[in-house]
Protein backbone atom coordinates (compact mmCIF):
# COMPACT_ATOMS: atom_id res chain seq x y z
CA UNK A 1 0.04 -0.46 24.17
CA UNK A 2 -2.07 -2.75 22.15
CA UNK A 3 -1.40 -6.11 20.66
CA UNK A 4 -2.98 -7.30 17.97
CA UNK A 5 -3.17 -11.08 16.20
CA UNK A 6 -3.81 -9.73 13.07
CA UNK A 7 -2.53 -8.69 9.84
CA UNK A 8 -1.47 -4.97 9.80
CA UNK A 9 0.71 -2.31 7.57
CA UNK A 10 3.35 -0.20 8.86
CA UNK A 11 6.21 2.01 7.13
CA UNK A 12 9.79 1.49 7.64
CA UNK A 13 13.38 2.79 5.70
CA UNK A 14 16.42 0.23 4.83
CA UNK A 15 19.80 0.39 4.18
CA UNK A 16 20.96 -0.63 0.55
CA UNK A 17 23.49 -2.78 0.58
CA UNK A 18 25.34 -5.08 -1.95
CA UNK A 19 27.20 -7.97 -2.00
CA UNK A 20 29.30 -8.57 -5.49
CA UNK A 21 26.22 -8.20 -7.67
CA UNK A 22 23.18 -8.43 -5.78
CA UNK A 23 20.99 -6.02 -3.79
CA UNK A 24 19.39 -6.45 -0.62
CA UNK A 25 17.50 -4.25 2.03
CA UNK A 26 19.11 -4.45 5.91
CA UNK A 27 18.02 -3.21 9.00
CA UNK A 28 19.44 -0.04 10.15
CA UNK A 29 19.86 -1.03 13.71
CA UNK A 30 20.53 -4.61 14.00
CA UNK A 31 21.84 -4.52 9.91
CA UNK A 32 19.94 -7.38 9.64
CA UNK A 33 19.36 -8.79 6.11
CA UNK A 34 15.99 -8.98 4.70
CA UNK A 35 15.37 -12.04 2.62
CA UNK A 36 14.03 -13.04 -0.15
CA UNK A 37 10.55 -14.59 -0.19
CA UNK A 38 10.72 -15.56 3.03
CA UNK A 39 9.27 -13.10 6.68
CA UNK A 40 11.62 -11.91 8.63
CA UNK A 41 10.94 -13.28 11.92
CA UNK A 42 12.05 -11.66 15.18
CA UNK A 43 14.59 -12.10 17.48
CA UNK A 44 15.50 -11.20 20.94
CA UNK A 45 18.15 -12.45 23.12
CA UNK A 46 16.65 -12.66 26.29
CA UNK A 47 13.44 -14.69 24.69
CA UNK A 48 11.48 -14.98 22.29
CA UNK A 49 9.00 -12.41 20.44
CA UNK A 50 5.79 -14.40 20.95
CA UNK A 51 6.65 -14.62 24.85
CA UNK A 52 4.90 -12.28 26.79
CA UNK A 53 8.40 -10.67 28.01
CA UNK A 54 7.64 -8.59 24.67
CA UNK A 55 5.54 -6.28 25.84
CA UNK A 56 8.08 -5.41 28.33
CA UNK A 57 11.49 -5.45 26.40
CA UNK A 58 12.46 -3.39 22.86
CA UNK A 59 12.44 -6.19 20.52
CA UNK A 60 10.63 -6.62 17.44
CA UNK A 61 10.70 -5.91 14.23
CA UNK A 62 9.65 -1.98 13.65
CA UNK A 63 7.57 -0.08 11.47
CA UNK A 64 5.74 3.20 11.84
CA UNK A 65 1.90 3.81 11.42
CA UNK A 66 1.24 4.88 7.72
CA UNK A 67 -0.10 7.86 8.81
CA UNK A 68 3.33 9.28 10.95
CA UNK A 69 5.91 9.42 7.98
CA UNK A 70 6.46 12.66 8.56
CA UNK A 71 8.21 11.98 11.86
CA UNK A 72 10.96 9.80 10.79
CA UNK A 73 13.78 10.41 12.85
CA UNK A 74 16.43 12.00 10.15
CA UNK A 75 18.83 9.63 11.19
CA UNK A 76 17.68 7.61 8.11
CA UNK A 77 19.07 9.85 5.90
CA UNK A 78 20.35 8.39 2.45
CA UNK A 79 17.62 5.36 2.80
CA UNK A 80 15.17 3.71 1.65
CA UNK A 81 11.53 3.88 2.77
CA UNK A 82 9.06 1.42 1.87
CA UNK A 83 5.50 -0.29 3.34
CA UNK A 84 5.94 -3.79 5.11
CA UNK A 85 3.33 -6.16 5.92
CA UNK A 86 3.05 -6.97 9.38
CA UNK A 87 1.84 -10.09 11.62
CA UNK A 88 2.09 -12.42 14.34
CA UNK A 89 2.42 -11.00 17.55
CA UNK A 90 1.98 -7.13 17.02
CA UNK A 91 2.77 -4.41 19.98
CA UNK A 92 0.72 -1.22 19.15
CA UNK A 93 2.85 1.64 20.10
CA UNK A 94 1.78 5.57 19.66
CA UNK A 95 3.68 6.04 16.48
CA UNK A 96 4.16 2.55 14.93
CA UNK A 97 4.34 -1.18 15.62
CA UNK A 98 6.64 -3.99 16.86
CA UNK A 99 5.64 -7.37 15.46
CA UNK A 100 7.03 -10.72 14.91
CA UNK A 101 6.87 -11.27 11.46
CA UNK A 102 7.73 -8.71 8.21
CA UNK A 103 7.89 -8.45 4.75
CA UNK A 104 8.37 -5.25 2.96
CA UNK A 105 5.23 -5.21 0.21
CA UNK A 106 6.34 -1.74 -1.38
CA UNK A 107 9.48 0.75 -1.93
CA UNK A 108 8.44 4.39 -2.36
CA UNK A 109 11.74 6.16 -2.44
CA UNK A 110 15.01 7.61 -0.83
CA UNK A 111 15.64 10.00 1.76
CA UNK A 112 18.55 12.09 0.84
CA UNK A 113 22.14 11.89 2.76
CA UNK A 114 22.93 15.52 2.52
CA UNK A 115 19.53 17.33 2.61
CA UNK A 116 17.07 15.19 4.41
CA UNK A 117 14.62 15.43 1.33
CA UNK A 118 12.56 12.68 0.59
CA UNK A 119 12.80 12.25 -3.17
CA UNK A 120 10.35 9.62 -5.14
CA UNK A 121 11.03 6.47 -7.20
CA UNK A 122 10.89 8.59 -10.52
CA UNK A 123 14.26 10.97 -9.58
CA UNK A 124 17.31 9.74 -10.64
CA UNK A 125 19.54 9.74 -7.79
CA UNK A 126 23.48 9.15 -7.50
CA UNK A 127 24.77 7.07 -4.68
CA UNK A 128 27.77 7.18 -2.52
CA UNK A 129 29.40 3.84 -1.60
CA UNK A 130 30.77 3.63 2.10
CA UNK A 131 34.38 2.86 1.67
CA UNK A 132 33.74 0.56 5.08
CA UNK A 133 32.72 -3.19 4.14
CA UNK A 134 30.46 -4.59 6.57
CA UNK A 135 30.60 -7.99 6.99
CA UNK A 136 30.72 -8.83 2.98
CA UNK A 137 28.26 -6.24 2.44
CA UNK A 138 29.20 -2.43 0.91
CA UNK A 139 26.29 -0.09 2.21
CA UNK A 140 25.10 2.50 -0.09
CA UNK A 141 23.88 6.45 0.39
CA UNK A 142 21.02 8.05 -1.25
CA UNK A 143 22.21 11.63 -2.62
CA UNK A 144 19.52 13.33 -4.65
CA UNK A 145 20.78 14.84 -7.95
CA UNK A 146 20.58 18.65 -6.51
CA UNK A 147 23.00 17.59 -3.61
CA UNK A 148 25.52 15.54 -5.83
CA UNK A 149 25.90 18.62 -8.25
CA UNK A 150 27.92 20.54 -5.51
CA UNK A 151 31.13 20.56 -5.36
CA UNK A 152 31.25 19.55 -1.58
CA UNK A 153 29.42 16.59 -1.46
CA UNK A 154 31.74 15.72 -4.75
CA UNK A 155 34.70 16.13 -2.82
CA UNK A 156 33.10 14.46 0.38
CA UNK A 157 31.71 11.13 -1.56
CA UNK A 158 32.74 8.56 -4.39
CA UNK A 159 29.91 8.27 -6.74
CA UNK A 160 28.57 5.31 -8.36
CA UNK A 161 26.18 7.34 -10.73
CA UNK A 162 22.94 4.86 -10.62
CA UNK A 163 19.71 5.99 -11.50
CA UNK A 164 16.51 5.37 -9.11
CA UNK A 165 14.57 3.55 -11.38
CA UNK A 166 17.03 1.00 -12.23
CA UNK A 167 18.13 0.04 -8.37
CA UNK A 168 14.18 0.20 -7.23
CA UNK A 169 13.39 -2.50 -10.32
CA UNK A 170 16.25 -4.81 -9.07
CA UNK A 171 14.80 -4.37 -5.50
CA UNK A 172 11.16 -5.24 -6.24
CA UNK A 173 12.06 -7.84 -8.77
CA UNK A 174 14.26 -9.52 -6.04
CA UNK A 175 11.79 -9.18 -3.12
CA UNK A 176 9.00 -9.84 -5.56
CA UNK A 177 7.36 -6.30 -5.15
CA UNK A 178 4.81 -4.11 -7.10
């Protein structure tokens, strides 16, 4: 394990969630909002990230070395994946990173619900909507257009038909993206 004081770039997948008309990003463990403008700073309940109790306990905010996406544990299925900038205190890990601070600096694209396919920010996708609120929040699935065409994922979801491109432009304008 190596820890670094330096600026650093890992890969990471979101939730989508909404509240009345906005979008946001969230943590798929904690379910954590990302914010706007502002890092995402760590936080651990038995201390704090720049203590050296880090090294030894899980917290952190994660992201995966840019060269390991293709072991992204399918339990992200019907997210988003993205790049995040990383800094402060970072813990070096075999396939990714912990650090103290985030921001995400890119969105690339969805990984499907049903298939497990990783599908780009030029498909057009239809989403499910969880009929569970969470907090005030409504989370949203990725289905690629393939999946959502048969007739038991039609039968298994409620579609809000949304197209990649439009969600993905609301994201990046809102977290101030490229």
């Amino acid at each position: 394990m190596t820890v670094y004081l330096a600026t650093r770039r890992g890969n990471r997948s979101w939730d989508i969630v909404t509240s009345q008309q906005d979008n946001y990003l969230r943590s798929l463990r904690l379910k954590t909002i990302w914010p706007s403008n502002l890092a995402l700073k760590a936080f651990c309940e038995q201390g704090s990230f720049d203590d050296t109790h880090a090294l030894l306990c899980q917290c952190g905010i994660y992201s995966f070395k840019p060269d390991v996406r293709d072991i992204i544990p399918v339990t992200n299925d019907g997210t988003i994946f993205g790049s995040v900038v990383i800094w402060g205190k970072v813990i070096e890990c075999e396939y990714g990173y912990r650090s103290e601070y985030a921001y995400p600096v890119s969105l690339a694209g969805f990984c499907c619900l049903v298939c497990k396919r990783f599908s780009y920010s030029d498909t057009q996708l239809a989403f499910s909507r969880n009929d569970i609120n969470i907090d005030q929040y409504k989370v949203y699935k990725a289905i690629c257009n393939t999946c959502a065409s048969l007739a038991t994922v039609k039968a298994q979801f409620r579609y809000i038909p949304l197209p990649a491109n439009l969600l993905l432009k609301d994201l990046r304008e809102f977290y101030n993206l490229r």
